[in-house]
C-alpha atoms as a PDB file:
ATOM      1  CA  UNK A   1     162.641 142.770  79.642  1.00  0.00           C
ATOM      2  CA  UNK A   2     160.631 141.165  82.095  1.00  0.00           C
ATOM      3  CA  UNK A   3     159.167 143.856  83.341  1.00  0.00           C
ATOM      4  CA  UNK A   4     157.747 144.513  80.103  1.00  0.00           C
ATOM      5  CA  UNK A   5     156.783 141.130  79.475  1.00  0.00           C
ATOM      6  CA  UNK A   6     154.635 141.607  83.350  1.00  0.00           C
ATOM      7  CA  UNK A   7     153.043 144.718  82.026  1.00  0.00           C
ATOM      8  CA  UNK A   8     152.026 142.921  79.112  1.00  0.00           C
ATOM      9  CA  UNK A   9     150.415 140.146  80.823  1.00  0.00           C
ATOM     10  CA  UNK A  10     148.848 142.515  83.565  1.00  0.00           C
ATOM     11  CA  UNK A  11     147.247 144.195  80.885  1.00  0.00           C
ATOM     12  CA  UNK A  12     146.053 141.068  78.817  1.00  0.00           C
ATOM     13  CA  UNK A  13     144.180 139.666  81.919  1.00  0.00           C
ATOM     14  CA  UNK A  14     142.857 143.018  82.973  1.00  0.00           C
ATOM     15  CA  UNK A  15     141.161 143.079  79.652  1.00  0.00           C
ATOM     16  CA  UNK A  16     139.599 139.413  79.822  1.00  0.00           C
ATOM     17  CA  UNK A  17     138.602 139.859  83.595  1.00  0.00           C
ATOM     18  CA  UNK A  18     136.834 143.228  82.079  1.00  0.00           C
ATOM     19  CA  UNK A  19     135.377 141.282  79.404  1.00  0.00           C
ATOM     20  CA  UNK A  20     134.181 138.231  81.304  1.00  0.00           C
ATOM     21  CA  UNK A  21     132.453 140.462  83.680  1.00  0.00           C
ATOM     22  CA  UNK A  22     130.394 141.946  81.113  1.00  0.00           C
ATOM     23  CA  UNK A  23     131.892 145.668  81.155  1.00  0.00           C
ATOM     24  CA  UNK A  24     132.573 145.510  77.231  1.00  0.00           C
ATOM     25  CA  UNK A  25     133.348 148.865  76.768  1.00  0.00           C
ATOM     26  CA  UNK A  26     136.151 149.022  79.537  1.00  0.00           C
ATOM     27  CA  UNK A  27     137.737 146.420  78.229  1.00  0.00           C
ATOM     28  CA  UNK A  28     137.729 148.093  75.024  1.00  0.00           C
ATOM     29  CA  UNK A  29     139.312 150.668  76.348  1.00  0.00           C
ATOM     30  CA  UNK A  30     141.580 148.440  78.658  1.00  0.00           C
ATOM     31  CA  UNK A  31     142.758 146.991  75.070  1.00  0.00           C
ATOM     32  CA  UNK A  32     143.097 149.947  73.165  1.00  0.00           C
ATOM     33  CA  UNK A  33     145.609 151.788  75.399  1.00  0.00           C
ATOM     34  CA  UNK A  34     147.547 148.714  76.515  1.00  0.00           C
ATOM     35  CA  UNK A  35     150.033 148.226  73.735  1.00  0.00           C
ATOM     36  CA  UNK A  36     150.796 151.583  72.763  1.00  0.00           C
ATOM     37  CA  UNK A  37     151.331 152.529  76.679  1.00  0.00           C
ATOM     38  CA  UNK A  38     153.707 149.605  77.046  1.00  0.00           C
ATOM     39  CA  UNK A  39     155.340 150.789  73.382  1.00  0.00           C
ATOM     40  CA  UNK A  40     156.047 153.809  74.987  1.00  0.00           C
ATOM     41  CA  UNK A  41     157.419 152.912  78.064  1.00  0.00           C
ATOM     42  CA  UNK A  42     160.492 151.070  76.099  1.00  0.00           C
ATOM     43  CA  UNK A  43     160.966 153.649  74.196  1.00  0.00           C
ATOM     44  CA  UNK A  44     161.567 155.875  77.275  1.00  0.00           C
ATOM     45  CA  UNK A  45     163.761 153.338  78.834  1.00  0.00           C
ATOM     46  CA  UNK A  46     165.775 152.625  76.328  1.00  0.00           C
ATOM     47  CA  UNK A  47     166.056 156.201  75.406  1.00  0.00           C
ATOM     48  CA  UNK A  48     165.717 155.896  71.326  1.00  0.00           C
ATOM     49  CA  UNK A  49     165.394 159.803  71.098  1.00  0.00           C
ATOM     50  CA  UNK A  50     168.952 160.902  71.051  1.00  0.00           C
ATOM     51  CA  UNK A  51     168.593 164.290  72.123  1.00  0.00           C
ATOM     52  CA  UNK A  52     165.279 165.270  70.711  1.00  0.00           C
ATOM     53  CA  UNK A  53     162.295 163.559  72.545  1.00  0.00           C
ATOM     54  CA  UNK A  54     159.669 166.327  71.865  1.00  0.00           C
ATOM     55  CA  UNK A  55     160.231 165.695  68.311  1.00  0.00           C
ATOM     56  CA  UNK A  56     160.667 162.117  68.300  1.00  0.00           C
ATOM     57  CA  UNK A  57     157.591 162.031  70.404  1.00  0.00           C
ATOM     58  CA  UNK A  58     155.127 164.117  68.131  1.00  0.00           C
ATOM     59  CA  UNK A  59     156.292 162.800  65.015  1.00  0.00           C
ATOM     60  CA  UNK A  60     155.822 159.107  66.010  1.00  0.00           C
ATOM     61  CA  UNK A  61     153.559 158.820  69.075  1.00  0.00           C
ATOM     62  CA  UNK A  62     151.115 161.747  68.743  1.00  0.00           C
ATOM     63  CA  UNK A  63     151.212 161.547  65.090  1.00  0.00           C
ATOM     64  CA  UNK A  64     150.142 158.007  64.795  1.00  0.00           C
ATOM     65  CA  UNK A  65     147.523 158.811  67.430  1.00  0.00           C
ATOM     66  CA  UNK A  66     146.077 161.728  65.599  1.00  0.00           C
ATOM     67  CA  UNK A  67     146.000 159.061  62.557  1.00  0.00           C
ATOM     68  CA  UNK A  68     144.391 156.712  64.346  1.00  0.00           C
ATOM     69  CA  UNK A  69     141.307 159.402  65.425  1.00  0.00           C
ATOM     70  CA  UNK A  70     140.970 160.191  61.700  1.00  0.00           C
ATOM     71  CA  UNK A  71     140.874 156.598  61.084  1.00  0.00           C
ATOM     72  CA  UNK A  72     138.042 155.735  63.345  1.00  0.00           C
ATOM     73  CA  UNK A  73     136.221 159.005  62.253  1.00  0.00           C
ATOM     74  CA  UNK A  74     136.212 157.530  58.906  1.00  0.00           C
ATOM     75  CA  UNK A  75     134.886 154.267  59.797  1.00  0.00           C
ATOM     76  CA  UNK A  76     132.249 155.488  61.984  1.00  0.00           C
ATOM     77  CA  UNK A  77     131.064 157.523  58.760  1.00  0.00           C
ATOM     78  CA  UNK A  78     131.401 154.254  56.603  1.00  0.00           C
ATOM     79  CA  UNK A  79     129.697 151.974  59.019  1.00  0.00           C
ATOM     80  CA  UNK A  80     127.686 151.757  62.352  1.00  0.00           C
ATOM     81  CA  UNK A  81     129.685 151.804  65.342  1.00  0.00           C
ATOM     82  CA  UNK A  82     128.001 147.872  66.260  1.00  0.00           C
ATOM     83  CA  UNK A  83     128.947 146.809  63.176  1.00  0.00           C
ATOM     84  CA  UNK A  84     132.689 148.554  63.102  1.00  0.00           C
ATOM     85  CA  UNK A  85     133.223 146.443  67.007  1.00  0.00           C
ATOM     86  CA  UNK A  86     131.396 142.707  66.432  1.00  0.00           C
ATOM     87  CA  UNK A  87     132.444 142.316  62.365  1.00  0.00           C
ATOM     88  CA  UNK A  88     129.623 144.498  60.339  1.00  0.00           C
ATOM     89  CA  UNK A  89     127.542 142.584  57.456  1.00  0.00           C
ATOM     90  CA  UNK A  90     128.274 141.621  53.962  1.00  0.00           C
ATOM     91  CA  UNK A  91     128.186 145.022  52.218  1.00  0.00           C
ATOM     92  CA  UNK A  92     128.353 147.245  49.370  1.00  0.00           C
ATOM     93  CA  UNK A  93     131.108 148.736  51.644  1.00  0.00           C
ATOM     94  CA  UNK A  94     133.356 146.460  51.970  1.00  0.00           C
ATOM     95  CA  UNK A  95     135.734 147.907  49.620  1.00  0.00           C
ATOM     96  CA  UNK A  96     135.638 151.068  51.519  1.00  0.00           C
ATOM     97  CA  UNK A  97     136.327 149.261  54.976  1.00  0.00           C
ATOM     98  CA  UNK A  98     138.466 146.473  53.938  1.00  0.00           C
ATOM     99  CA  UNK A  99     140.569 148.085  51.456  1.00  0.00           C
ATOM    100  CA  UNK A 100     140.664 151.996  51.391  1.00  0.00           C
ATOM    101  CA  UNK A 101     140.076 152.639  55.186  1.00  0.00           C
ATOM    102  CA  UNK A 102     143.714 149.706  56.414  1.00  0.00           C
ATOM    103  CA  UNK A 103     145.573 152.235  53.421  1.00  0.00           C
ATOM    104  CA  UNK A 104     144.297 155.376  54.565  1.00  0.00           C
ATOM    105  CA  UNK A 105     145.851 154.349  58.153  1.00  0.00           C
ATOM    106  CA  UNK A 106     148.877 152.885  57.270  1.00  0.00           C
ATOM    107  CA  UNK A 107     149.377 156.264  54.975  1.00  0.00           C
ATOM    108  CA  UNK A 108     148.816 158.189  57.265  1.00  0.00           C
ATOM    109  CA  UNK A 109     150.695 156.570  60.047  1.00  0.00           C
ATOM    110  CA  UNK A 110     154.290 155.916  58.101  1.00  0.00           C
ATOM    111  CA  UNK A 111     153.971 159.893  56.885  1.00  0.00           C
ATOM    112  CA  UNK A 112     155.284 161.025  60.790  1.00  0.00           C
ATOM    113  CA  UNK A 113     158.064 158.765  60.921  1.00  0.00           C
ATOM    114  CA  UNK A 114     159.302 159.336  57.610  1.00  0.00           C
ATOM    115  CA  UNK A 115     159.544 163.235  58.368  1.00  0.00           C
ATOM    116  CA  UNK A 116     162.459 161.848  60.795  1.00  0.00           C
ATOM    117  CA  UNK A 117     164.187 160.244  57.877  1.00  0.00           C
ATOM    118  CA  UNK A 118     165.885 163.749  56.973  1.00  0.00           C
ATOM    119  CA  UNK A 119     167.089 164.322  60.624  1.00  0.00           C
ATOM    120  CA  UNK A 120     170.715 163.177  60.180  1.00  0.00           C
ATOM    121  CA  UNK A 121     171.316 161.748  63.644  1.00  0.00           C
ATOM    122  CA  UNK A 122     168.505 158.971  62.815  1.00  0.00           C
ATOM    123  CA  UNK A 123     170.234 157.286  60.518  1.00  0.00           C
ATOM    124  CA  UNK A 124     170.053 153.433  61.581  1.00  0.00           C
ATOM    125  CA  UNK A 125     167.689 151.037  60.101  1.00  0.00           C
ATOM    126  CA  UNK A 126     166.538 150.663  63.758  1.00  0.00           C
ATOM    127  CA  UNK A 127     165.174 154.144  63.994  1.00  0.00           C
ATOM    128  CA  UNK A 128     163.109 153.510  61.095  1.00  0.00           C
ATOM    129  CA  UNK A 129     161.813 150.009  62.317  1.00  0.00           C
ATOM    130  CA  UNK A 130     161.234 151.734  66.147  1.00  0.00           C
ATOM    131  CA  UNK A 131     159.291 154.470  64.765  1.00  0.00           C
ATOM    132  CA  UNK A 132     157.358 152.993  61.997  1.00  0.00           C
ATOM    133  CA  UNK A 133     156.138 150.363  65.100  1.00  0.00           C
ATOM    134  CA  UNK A 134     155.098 153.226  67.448  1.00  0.00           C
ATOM    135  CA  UNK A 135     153.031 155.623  65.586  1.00  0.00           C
ATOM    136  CA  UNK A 136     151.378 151.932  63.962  1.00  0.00           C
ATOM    137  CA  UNK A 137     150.846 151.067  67.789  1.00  0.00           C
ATOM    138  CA  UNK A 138     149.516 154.355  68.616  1.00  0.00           C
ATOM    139  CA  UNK A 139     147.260 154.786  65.489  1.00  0.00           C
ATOM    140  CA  UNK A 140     145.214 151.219  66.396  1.00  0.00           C
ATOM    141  CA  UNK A 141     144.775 152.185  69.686  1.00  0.00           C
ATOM    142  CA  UNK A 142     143.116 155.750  68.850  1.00  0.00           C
ATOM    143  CA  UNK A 143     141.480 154.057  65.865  1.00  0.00           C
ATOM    144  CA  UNK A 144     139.378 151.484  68.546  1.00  0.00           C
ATOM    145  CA  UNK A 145     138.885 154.168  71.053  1.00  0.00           C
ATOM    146  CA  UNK A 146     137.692 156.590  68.337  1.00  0.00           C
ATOM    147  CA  UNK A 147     134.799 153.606  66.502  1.00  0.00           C
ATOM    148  CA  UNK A 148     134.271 152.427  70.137  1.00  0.00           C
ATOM    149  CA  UNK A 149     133.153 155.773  71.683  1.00  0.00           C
ATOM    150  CA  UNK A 150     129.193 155.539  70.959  1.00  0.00           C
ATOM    151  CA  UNK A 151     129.270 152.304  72.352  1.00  0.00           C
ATOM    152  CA  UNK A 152     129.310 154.021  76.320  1.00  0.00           C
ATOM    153  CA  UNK A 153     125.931 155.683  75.270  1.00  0.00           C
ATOM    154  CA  UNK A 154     124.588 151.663  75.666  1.00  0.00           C
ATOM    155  CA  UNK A 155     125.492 151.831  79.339  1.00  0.00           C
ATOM    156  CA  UNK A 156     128.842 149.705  80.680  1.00  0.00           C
ATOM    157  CA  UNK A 157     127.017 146.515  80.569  1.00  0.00           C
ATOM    158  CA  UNK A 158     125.517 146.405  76.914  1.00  0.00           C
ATOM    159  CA  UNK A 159     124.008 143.365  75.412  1.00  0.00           C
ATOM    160  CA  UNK A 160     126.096 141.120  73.454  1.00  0.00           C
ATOM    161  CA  UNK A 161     127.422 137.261  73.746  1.00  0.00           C
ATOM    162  CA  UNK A 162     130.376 137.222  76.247  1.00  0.00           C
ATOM    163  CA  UNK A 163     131.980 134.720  74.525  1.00  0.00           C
ATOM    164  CA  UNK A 164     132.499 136.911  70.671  1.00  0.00           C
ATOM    165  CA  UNK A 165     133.271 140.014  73.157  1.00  0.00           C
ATOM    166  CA  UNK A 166     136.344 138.337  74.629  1.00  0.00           C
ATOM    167  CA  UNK A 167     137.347 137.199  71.153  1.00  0.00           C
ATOM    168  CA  UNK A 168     136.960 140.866  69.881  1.00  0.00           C
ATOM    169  CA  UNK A 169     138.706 142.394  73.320  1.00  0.00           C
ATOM    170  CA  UNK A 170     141.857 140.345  72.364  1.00  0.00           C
ATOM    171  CA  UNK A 171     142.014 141.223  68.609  1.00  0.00           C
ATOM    172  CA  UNK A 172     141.504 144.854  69.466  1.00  0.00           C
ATOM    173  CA  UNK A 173     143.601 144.989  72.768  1.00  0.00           C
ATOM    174  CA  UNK A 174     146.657 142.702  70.995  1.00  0.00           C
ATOM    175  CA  UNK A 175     146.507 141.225  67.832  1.00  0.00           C
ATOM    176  CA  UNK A 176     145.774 144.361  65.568  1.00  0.00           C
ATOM    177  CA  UNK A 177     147.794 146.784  67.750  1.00  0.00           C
ATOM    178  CA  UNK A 178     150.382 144.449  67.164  1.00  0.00           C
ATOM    179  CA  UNK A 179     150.023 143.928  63.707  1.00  0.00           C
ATOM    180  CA  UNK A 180     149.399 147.392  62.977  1.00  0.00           C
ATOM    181  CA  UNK A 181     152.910 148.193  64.211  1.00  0.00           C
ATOM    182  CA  UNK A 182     154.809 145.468  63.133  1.00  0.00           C
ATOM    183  CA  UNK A 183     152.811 146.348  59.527  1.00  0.00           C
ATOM    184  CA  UNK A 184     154.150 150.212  59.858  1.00  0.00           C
ATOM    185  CA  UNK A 185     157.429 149.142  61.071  1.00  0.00           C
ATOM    186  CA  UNK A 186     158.333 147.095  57.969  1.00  0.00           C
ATOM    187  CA  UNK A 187     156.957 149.442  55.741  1.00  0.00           C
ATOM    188  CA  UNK A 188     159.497 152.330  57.574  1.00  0.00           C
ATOM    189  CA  UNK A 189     162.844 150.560  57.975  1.00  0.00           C
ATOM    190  CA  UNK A 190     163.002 149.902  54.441  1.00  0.00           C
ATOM    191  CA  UNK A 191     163.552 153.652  53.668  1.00  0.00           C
ATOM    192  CA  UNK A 192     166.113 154.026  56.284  1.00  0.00           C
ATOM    193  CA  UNK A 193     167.475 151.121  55.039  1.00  0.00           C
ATOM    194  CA  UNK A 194     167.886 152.384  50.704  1.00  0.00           C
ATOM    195  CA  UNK A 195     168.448 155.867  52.291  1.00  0.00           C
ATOM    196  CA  UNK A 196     170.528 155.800  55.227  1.00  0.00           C
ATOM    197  CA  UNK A 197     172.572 152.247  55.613  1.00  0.00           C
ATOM    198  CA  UNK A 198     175.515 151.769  53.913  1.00  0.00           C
ATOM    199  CA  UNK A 199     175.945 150.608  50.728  1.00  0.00           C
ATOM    200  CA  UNK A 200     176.760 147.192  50.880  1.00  0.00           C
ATOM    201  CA  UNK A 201     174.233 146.953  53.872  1.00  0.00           C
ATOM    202  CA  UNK A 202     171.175 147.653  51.169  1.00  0.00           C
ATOM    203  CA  UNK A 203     170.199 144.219  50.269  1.00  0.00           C
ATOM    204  CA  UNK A 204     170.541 142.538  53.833  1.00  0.00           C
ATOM    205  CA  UNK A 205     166.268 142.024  53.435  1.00  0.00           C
ATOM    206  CA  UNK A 206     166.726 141.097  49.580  1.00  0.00           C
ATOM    207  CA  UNK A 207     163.695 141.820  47.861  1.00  0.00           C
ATOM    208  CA  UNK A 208     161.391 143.328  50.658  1.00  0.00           C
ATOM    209  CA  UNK A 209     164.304 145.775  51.583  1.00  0.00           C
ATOM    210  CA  UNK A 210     163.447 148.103  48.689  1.00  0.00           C
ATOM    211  CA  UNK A 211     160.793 151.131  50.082  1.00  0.00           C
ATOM    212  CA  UNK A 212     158.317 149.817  47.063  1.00  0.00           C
ATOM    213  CA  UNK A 213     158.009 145.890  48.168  1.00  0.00           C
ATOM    214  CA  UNK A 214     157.842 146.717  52.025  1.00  0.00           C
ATOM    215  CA  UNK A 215     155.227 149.191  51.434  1.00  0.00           C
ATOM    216  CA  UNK A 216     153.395 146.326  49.302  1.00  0.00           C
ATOM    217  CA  UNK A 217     153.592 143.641  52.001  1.00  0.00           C
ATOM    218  CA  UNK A 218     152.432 146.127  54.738  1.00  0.00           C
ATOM    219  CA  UNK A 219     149.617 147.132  52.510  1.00  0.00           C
ATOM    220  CA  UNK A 220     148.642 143.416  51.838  1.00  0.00           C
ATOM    221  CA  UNK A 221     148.949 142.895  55.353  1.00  0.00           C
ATOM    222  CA  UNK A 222     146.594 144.974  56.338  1.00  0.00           C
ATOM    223  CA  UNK A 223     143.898 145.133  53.657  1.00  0.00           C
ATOM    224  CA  UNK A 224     143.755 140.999  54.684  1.00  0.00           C
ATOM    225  CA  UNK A 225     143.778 141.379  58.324  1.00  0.00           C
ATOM    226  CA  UNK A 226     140.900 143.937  57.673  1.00  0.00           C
ATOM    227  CA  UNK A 227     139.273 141.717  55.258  1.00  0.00           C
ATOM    228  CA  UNK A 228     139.150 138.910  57.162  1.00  0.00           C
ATOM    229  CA  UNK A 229     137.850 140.138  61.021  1.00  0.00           C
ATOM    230  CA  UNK A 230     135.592 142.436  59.173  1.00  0.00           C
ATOM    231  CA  UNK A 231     133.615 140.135  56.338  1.00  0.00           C
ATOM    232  CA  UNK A 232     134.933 136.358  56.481  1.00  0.00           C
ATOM    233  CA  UNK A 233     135.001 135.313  59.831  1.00  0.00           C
ATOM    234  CA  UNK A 234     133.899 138.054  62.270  1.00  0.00           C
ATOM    235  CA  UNK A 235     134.693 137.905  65.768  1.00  0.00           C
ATOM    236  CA  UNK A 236     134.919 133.979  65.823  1.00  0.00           C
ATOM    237  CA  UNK A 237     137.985 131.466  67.328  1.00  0.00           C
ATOM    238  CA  UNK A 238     138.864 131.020  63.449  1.00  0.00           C
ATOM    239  CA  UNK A 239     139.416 135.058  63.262  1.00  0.00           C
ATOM    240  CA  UNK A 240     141.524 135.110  66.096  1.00  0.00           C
ATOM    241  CA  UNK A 241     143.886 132.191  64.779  1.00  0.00           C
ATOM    242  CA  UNK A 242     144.221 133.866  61.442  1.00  0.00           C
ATOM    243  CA  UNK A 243     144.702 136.718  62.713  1.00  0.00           C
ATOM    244  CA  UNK A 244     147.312 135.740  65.526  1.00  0.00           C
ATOM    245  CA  UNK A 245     149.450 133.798  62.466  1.00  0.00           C
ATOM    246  CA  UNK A 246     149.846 137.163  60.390  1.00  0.00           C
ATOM    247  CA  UNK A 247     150.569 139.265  63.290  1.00  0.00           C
ATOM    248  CA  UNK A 248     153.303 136.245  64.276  1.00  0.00           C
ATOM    249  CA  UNK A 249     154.559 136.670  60.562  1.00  0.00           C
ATOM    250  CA  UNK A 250     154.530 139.962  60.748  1.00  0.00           C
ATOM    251  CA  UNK A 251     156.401 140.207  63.878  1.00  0.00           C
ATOM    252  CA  UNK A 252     158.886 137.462  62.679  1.00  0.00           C
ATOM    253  CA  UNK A 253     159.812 139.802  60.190  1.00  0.00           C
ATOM    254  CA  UNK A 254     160.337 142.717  61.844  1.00  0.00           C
ATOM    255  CA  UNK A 255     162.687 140.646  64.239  1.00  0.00           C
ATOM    256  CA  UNK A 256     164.743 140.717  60.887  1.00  0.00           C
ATOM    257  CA  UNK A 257     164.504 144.068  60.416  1.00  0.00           C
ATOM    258  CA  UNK A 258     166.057 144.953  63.888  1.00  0.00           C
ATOM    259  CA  UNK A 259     168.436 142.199  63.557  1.00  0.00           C
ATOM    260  CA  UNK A 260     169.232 144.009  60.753  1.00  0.00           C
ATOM    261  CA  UNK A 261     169.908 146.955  62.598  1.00  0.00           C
ATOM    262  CA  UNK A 262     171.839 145.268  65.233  1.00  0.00           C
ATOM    263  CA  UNK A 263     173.998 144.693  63.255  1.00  0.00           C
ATOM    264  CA  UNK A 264     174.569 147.964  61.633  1.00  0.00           C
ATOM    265  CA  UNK A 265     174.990 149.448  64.811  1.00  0.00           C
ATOM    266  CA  UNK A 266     177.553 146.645  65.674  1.00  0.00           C
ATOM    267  CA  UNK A 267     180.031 148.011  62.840  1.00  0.00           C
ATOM    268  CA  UNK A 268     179.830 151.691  64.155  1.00  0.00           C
ATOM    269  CA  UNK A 269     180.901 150.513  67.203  1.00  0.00           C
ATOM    270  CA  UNK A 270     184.731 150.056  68.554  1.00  0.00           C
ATOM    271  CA  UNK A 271     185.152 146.690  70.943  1.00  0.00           C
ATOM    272  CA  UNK A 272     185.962 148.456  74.339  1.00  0.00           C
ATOM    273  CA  UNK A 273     187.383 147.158  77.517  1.00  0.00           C
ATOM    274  CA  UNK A 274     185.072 144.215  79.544  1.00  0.00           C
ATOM    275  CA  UNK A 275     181.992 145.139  81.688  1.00  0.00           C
ATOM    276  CA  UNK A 276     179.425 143.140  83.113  1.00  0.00           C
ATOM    277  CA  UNK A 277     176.502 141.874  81.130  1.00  0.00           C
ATOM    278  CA  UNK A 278     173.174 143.885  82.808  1.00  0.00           C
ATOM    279  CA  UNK A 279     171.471 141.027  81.243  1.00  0.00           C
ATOM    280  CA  UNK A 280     173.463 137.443  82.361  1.00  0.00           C
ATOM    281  CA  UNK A 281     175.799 139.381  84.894  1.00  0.00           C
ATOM    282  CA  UNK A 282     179.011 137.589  82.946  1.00  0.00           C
ATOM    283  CA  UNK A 283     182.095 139.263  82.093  1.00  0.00           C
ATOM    284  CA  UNK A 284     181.993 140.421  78.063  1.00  0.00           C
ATOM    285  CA  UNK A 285     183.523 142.860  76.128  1.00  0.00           C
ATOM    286  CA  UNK A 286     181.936 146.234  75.701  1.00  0.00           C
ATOM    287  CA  UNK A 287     180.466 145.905  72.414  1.00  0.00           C
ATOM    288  CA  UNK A 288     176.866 145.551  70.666  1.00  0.00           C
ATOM    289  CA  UNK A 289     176.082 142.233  72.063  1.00  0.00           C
ATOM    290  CA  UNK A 290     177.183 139.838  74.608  1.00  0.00           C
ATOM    291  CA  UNK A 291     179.659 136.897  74.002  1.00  0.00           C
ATOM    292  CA  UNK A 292     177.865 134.925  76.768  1.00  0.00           C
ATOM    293  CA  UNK A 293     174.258 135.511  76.150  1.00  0.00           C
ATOM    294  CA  UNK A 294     174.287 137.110  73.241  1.00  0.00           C
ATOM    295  CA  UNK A 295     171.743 139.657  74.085  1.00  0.00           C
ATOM    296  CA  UNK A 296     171.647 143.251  72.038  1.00  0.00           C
ATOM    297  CA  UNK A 297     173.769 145.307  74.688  1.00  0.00           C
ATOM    298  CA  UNK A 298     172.506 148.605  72.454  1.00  0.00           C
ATOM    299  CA  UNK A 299     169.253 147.361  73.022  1.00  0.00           C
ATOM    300  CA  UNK A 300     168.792 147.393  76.915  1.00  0.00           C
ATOM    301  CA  UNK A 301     167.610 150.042  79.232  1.00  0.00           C
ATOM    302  CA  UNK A 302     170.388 153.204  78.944  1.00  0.00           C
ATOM    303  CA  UNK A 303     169.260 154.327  82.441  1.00  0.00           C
ATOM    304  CA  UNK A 304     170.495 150.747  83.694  1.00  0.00           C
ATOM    305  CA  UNK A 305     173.825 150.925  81.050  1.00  0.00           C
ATOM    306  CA  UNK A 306     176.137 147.853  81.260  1.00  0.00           C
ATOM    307  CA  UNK A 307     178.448 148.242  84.434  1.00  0.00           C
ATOM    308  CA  UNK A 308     182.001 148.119  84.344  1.00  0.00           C
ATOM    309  CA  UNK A 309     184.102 145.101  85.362  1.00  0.00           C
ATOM    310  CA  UNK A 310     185.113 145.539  89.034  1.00  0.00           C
ATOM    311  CA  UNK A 311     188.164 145.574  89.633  1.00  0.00           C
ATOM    312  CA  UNK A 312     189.946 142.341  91.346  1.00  0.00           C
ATOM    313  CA  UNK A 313     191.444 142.744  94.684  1.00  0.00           C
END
């Protein structure tokens, strides 16, 4: 987890330094691809695809990128690309960019994942969470890189305050990528969750477990997050706070979600003899999680699975 935690950070201050050095539309670009890319490289390691990567693969990560380039086709249509990147003007559109444009994406990126929902083998409301959350990842990132594209015609160093560009690099580089996939993801798990958990599993989220309220909460998610960077306070210190708490929120509830689906996976699961935590290196039984440090054992790295006890000599 580290490691992942490193990339993350790599990529953060790669953006800024990008940013702060006045070569905007790099760090556009720097921001764009950093979340999905790191998205992607947990999902290899931990190996979600049981079997079936191509398909896991196209339905989820090419599927929310090919929503994301529809996406920012749209908005380039509904609204100059300057305007789409620093916040855009009090409009007539704003109904069209802060409503219908958010629903159009999340629409079209849940549709992929929820194709997987009739392959048997995904039947965990993990699977649901972990794909919901990567096509949402991809889909933001295409969506910037899509609206952003005329901006290169201005040259690498175009005009603009370096102060708003730095605020606008980290909303598009990590605050709407991840709020665009925690968004998808809790909109997703719910239908594994009515569909494929067991019965007396289906009301471990109470009300927002049912397909209809998650769906509602995404969409409210994202019509507001749109709202606000677009029309109330764009590309400002008080856009980046509000939008930093409802991707926290978000993300807090999505941590429920897979909790969720810990959990479920824990009761599938027979307790087998003791192996070595890969995580805290002490001595637990092979199960879903640690007895020591209580970390998801079905959630690490499969190429780096948990190592048998040694034997004493």
């Amino acid at each position: 987890m580290a490691g992942f935690r490193v990339a993350l950070g790599i990529g953060v201050a790669t953006m800024l330094a990008l940013a702060l050095l006045g070569l905007f539309p790099l760090a556009v670009v720097a921001g764009a691809v950093l979340v999905p890319v790191v998205t992607l490289l947990y999902l290899v390691d931990v190996d979600v695809y049981e079997g079936e990567p191509l398909l896991v693969i196209v339905l989820t990560l090419a599927w929310g990128m090919g929503s994301g380039v529809l996406v920012g086709i749209l908005g380039r249509s509904w609204a100059s690309p300057g305007a789409a990147l620093l916040g855009g003007s009090r409009t007539h559109l704003a109904l069209v960019r802060g409503v219908a444009l958010p629903l159009i994406g999340l629409s079209l990126a849940l549709t992929g994942p929820l194709l997987l929902l009739a392959r048997p083998r995904y039947n965990d409301v993990l699977d649901g969470a972990t794909f919901g959350a990567t096509s949402g990842a991809a889909m933001a990132g295409a969506a910037v890189l899509t609206q952003a594209s005329p901006m290169f015609s201005a040259g690498l160093r175009p005009l603009g305050d370096v102060a708003a560009w730095v605020i606008r690099v980290l909303e598009l580089g990590v605050i709407l990528p991840v709020l665009s996939m925690a968004a998808v993801g809790m909109a997703a798990a719910p239908f594994w969750l009515r569909w494929r958990a067991p019965v007396h599993d289906r009301t471990a989220l109470g009300l927002l477990g049912q397909p209809w309220a998650g769906l509602l909460a995404a969409a409210l998610l994202v019509v507001g997050a749109a709202l606000e960077q677009s029309y109330l306070h764009p590309a400002s210190v008080i856009s980046l706070v509000i939008l930093a708490i409802l991707a926290a929120a978000a993300l807090l509830y999505l941590r429920q979600i897979i909790h969720v689906g810990l959990l479920e996976e824990a009761a599938e699961l027979p307790i087998g003899p003791a192996i070595i935590c890969p995580n805290c290196g002490a001595r637990t039984q092979h199960h879903s999680f640690c007895a020591n440090c209580g970390v998801a054992l079905r959630a690490l790295p499969k190429a780096r699975p948990a190592s048998p006890e040694a034997p004493s000599s």
